[in-house]
N, C-alpha and C. Protein backbone atom coordinates (compact mmCIF):
# COMPACT_ATOMS: atom_id res chain seq x y z
N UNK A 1 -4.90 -5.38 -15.91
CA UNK A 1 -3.75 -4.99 -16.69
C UNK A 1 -3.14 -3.71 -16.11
N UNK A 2 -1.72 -3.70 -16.39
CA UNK A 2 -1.22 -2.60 -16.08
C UNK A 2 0.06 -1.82 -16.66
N UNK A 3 -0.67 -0.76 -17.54
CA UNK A 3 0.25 -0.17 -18.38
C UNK A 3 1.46 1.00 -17.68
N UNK A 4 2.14 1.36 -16.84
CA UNK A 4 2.74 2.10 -16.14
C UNK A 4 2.33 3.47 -16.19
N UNK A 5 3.13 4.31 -16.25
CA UNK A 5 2.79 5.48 -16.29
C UNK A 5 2.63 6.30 -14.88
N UNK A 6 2.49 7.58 -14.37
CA UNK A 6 3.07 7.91 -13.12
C UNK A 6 1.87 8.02 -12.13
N UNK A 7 0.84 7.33 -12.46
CA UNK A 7 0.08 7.05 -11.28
C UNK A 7 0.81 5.88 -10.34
N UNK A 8 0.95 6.54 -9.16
CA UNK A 8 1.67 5.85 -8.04
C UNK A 8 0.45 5.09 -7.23
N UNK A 9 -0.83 5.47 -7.19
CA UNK A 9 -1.80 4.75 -6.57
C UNK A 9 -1.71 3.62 -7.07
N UNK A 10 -1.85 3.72 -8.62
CA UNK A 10 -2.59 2.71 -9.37
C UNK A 10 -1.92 1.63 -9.69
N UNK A 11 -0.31 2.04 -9.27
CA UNK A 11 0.39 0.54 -9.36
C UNK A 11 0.73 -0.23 -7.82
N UNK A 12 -0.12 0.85 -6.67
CA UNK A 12 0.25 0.29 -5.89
C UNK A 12 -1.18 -0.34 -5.32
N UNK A 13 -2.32 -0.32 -6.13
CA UNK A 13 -3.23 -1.14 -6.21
C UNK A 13 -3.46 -2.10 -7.17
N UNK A 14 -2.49 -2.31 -8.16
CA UNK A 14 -2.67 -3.16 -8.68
C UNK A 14 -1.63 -4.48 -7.98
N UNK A 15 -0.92 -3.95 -7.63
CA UNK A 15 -0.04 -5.41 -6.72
C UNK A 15 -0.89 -5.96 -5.68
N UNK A 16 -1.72 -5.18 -5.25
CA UNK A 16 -2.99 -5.26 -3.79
C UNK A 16 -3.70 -6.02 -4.55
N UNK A 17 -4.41 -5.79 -5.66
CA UNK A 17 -4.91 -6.47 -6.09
C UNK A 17 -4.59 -8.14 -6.98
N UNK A 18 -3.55 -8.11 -6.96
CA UNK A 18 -2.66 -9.38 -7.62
C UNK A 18 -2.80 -10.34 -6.18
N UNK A 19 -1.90 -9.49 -5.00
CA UNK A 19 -1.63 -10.63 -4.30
C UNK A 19 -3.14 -10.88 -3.51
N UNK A 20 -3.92 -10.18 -4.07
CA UNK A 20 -5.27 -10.60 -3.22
C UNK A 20 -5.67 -11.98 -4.02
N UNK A 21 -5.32 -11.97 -5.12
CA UNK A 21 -5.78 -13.03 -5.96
C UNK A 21 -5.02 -14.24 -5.29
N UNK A 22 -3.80 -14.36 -5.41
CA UNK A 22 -2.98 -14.83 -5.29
C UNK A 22 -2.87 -15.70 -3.84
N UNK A 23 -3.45 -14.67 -3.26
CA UNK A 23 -4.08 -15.21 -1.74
C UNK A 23 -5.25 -16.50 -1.44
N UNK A 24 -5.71 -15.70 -2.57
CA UNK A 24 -7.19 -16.70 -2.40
C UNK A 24 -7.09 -17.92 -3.21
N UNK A 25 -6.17 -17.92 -4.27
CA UNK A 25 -6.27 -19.18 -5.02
C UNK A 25 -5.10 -19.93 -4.53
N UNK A 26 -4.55 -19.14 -3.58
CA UNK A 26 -3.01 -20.24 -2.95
C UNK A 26 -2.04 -20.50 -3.88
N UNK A 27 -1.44 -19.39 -4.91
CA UNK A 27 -0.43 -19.62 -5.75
C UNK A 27 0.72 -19.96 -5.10
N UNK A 28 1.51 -20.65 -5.52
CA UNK A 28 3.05 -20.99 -4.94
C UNK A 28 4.10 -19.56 -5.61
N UNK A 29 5.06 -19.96 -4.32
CA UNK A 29 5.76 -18.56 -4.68
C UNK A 29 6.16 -18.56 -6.52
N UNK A 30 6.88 -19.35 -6.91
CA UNK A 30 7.67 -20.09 -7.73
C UNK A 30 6.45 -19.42 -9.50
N UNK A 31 5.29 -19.35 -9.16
CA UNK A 31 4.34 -19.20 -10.43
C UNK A 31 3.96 -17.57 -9.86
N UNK A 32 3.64 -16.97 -9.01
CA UNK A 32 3.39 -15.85 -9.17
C UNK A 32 4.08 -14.55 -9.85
N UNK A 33 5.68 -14.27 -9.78
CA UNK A 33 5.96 -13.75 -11.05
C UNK A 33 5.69 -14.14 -12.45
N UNK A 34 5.33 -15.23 -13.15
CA UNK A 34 5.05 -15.68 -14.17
C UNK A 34 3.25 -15.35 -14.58
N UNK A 35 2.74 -15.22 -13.39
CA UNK A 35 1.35 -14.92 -13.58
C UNK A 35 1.33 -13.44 -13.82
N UNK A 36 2.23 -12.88 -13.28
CA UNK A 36 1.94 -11.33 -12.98
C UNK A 36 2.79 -10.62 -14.68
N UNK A 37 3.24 -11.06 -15.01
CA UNK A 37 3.95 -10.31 -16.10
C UNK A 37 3.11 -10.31 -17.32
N UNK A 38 2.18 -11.60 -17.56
CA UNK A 38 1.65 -11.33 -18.34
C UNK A 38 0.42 -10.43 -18.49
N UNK A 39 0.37 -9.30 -17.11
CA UNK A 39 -0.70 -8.30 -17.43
C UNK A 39 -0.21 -7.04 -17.46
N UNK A 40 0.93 -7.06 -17.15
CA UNK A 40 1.73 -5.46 -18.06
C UNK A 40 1.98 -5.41 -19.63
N UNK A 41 1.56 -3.81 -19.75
CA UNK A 41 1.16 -3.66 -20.49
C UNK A 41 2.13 -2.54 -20.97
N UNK A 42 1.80 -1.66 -22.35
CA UNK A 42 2.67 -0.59 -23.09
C UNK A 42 4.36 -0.39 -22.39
N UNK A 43 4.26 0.56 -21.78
CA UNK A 43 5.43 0.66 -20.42
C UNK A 43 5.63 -0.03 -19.47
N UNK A 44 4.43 -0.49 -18.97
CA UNK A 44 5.02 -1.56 -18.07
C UNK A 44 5.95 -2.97 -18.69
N UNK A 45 5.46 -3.22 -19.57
CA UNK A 45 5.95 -4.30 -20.54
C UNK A 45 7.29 -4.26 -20.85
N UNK A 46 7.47 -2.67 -21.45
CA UNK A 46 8.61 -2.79 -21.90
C UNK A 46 9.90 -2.68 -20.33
N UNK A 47 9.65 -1.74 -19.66
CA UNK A 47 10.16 -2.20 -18.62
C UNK A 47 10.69 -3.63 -18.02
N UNK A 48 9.58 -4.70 -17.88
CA UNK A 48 9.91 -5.62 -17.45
C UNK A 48 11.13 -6.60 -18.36
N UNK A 49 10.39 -6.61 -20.14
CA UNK A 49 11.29 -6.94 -20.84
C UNK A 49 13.14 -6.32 -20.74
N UNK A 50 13.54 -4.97 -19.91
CA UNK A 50 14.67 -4.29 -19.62
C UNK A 50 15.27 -5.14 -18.48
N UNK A 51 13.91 -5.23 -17.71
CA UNK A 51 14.19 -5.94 -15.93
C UNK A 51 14.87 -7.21 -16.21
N UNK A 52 14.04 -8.02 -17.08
CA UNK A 52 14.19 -9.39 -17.57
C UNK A 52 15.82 -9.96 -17.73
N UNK A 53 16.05 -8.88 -18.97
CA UNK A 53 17.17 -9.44 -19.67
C UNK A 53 18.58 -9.05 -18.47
N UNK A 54 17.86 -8.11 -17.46
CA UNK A 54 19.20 -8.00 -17.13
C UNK A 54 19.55 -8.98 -15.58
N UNK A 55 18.04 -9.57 -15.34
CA UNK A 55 18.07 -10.34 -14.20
C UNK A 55 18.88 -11.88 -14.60
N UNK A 56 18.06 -12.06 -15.72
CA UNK A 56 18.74 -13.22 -16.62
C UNK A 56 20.15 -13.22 -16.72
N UNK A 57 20.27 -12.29 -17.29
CA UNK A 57 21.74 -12.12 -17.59
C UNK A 57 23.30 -12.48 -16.75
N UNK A 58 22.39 -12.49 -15.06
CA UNK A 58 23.08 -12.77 -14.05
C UNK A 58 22.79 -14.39 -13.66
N UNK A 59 21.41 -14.78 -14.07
CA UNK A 59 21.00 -16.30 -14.31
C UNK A 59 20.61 -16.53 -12.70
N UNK A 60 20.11 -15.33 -12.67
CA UNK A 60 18.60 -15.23 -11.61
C UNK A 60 17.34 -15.20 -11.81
N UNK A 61 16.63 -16.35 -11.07
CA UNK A 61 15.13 -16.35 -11.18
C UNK A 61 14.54 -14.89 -9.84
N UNK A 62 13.79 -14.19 -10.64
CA UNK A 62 13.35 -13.24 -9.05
C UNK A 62 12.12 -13.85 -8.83
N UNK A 63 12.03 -13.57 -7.50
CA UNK A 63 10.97 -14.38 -6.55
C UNK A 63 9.95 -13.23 -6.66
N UNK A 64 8.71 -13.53 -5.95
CA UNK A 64 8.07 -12.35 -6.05
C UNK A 64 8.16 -11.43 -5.32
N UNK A 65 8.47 -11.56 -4.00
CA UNK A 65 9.51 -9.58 -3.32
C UNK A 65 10.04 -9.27 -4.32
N UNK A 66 11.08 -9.86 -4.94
CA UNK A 66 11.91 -9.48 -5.56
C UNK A 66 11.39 -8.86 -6.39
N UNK A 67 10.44 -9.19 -7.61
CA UNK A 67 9.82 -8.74 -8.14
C UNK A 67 9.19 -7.50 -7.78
N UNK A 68 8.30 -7.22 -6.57
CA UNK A 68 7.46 -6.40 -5.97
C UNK A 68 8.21 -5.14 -5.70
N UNK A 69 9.76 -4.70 -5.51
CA UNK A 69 10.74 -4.62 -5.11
C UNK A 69 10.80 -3.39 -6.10
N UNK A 70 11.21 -4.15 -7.40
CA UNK A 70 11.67 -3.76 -8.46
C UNK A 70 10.64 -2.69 -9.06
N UNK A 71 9.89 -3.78 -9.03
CA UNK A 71 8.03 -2.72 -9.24
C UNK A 71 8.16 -1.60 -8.60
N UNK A 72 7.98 -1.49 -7.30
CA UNK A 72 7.57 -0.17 -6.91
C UNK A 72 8.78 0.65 -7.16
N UNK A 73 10.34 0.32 -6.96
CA UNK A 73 11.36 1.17 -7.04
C UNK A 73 10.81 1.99 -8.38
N UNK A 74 9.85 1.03 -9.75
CA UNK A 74 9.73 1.61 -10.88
C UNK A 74 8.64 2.80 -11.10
N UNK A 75 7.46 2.57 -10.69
CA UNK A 75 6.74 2.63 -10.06
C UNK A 75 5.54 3.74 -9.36
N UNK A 76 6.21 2.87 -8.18
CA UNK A 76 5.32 3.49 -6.81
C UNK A 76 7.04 4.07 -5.65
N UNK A 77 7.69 5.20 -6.19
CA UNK A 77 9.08 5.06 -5.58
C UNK A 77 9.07 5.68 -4.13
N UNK A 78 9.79 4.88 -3.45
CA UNK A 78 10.03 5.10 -2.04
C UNK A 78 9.63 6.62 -1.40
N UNK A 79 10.14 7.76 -2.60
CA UNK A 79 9.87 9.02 -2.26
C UNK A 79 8.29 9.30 -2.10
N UNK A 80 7.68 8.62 -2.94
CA UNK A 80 6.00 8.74 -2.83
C UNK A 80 5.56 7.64 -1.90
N UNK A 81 5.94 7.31 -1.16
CA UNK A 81 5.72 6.25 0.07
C UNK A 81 5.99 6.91 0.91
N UNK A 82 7.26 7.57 1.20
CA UNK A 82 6.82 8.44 2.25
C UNK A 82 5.85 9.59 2.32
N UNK A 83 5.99 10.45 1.37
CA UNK A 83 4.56 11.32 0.97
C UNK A 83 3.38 10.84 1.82
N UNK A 84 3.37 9.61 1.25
CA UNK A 84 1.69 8.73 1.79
C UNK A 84 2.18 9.20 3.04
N UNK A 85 2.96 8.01 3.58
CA UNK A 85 3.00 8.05 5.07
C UNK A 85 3.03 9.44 6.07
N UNK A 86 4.01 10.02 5.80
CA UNK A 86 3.27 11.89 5.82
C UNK A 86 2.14 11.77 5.87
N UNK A 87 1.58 11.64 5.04
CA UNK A 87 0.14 12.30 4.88
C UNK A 87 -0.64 11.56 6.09
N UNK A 88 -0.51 9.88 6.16
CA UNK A 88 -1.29 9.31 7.28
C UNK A 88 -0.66 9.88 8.46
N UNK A 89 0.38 10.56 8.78
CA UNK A 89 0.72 10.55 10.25
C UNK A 89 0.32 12.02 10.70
N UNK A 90 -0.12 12.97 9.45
CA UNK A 90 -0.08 13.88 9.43
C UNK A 90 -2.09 13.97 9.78
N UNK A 91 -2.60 13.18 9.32
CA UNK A 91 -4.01 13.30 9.02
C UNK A 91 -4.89 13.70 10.25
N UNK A 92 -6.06 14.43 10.01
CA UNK A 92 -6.79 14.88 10.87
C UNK A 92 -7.84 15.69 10.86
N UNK A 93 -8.54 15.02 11.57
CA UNK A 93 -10.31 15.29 11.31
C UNK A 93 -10.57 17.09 11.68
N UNK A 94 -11.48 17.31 10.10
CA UNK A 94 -11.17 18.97 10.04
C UNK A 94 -12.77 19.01 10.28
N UNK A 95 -13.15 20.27 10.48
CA UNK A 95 -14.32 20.72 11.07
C UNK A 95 -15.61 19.90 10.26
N UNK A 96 -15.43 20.46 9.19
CA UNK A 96 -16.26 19.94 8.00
C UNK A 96 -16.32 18.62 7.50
N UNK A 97 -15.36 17.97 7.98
CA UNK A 97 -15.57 16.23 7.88
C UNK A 97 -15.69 15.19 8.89
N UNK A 98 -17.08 14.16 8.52
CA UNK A 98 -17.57 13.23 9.23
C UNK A 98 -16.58 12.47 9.85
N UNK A 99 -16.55 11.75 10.86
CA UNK A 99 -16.28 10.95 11.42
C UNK A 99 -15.73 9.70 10.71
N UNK A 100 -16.89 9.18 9.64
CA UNK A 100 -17.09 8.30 8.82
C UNK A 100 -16.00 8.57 7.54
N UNK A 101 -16.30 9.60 7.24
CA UNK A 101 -15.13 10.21 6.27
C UNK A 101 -13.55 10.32 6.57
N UNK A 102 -13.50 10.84 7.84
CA UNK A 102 -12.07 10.75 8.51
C UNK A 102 -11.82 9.34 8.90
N UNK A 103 -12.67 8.26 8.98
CA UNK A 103 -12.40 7.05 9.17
C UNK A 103 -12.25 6.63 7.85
N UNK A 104 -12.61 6.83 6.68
CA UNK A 104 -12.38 6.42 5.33
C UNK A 104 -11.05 6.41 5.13
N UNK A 105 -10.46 7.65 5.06
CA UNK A 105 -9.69 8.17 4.57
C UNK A 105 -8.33 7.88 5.94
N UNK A 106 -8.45 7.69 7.10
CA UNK A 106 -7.53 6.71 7.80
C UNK A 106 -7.56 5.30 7.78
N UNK A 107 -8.28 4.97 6.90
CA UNK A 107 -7.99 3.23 6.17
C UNK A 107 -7.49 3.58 4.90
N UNK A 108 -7.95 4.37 4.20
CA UNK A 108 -6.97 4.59 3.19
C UNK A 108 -5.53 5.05 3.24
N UNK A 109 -5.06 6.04 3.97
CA UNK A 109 -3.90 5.98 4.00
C UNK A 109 -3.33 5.20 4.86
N UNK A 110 -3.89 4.39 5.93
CA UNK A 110 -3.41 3.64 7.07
C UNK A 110 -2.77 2.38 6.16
N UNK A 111 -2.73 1.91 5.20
CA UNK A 111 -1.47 0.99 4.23
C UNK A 111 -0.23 1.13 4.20
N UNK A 112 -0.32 2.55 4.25
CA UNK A 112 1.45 3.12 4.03
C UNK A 112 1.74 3.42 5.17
N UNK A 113 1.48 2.99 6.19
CA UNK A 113 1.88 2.63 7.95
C UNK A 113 1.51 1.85 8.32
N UNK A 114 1.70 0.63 7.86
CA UNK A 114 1.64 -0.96 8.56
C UNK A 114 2.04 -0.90 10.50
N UNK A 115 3.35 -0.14 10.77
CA UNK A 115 3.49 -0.28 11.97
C UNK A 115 2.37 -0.15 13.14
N UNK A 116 1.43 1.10 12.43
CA UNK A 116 0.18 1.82 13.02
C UNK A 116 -0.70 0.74 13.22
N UNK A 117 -1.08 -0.03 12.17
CA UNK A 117 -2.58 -0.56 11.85
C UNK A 117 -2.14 -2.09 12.48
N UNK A 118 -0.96 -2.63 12.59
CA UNK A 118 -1.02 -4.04 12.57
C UNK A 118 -1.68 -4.42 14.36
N UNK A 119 -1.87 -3.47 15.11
CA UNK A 119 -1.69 -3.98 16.74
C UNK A 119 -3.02 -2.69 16.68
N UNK A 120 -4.17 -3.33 17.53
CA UNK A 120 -5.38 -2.52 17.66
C UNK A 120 -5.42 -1.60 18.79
N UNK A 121 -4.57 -1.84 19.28
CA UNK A 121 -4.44 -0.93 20.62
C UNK A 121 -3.40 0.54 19.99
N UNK A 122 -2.41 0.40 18.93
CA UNK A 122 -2.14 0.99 18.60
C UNK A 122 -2.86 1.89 17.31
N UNK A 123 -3.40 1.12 16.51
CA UNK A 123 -4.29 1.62 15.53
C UNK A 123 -5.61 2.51 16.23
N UNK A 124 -6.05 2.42 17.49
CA UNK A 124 -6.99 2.93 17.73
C UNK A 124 -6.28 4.49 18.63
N UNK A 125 -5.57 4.45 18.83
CA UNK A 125 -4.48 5.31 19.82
C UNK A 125 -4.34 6.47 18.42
N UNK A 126 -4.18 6.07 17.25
CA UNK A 126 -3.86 7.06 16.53
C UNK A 126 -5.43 7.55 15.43
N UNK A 127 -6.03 6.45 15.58
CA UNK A 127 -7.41 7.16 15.31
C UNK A 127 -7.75 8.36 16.26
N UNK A 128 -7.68 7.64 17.35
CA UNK A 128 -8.25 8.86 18.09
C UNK A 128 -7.39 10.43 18.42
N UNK A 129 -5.94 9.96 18.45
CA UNK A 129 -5.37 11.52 18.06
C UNK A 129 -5.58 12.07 17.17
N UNK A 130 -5.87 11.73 15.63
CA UNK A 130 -6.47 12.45 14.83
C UNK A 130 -7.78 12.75 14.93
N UNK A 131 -8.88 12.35 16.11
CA UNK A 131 -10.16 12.77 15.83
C UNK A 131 -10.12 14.96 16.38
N UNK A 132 -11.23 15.52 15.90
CA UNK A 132 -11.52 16.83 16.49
C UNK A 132 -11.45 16.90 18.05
N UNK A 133 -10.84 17.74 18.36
CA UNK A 133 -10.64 18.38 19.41
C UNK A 133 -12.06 17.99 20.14
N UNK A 134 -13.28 18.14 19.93
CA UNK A 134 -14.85 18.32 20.71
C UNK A 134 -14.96 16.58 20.70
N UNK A 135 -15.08 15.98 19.63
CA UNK A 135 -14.86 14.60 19.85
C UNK A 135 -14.00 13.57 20.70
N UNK A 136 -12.56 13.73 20.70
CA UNK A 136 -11.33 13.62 21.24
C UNK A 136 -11.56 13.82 22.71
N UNK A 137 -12.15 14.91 23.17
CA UNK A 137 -11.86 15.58 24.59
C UNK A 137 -12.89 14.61 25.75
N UNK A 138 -14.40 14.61 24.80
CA UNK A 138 -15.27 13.78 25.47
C UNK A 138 -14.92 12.10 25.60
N UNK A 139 -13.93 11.39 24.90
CA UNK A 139 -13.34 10.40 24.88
C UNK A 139 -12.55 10.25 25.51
N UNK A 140 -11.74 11.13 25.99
CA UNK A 140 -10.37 11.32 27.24
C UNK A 140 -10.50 9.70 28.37
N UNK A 141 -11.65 10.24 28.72
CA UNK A 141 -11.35 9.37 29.97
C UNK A 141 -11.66 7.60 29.87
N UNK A 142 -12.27 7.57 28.56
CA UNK A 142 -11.74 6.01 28.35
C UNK A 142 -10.88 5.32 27.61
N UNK A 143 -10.41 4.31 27.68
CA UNK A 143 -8.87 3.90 26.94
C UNK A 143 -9.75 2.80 26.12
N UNK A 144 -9.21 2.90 24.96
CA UNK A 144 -9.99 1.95 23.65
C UNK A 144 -8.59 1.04 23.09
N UNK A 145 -8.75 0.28 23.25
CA UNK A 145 -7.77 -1.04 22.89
C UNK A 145 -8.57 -1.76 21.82
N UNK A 146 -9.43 -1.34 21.06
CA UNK A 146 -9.22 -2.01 19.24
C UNK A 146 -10.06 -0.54 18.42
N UNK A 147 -9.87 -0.81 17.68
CA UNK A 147 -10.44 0.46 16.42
C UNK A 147 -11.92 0.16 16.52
């Protein structure tokens, strides 16, 4: 369920988590907005009921981008998408954190830079510019083409 409110993570894991479903049980486009509305909740609810009447009103069915669209504009808004993305392009392994940890936390923000993560030669190119300087330097001389 998902009641709105200004956690921007949490609605942008709850669509992660929808279309993961959605993935696995092979919904057709056509039923997945209809599945998804009935788990908003307080604000989210009433929102959609606003979204509704005025999509209707034009005597449009929204698809689910469309839907997804609307969501985050509500949401998860573009301004806090870039934030993220900032933050992933910005990220980098500080004295005091593992390897493992700086690899956590560049899969976590590595979502909100699809361009980065989709090609392994590129995803690993920017792992390794963010690794420490002492780590980084001893790696120089070989070229890593996947993460």
């Amino acid at each position: 369920m998902f009641e709105g409110g200004a956690d921007y993570l949490a609605a942008e894991a709850r669509i992660q988590e929808i279309e993961e479903m959605y993935d696995a049980l092979q919904f057709s486009e056509e039923v997945k907005v209809k599945l998804a509305v009935p788990m908003l909740r307080g604000n989210a609810k009433f929102w959609w009921i606003a979204m509704k009447a005025a999509v209707q009103g034009n005597g449009e069915q929204l698809t689910w981008e469309e839907f997804k669209d609307k969501f985050y504009n509500q949401y998860f808004p573009q301004s806090m998408r870039l934030v993220k993305q900032n933050e992933f392009l910005a990220l980098k392994q500080t004295e005091n954190m593992t390897v493992l940890e700086y690899a956590s936390k560049f899969n976590e923000l590595g979502r909100f830079c699809p361009q980065f993560m989709e090609e392994e030669i590129s995803k690993a190119n920017r792992f390794e510019q963010g690794l420490r300087y002492g780590i980084r330097s001893r790696l120089a001389v070989l070229i890593f083409t996947s993460y």
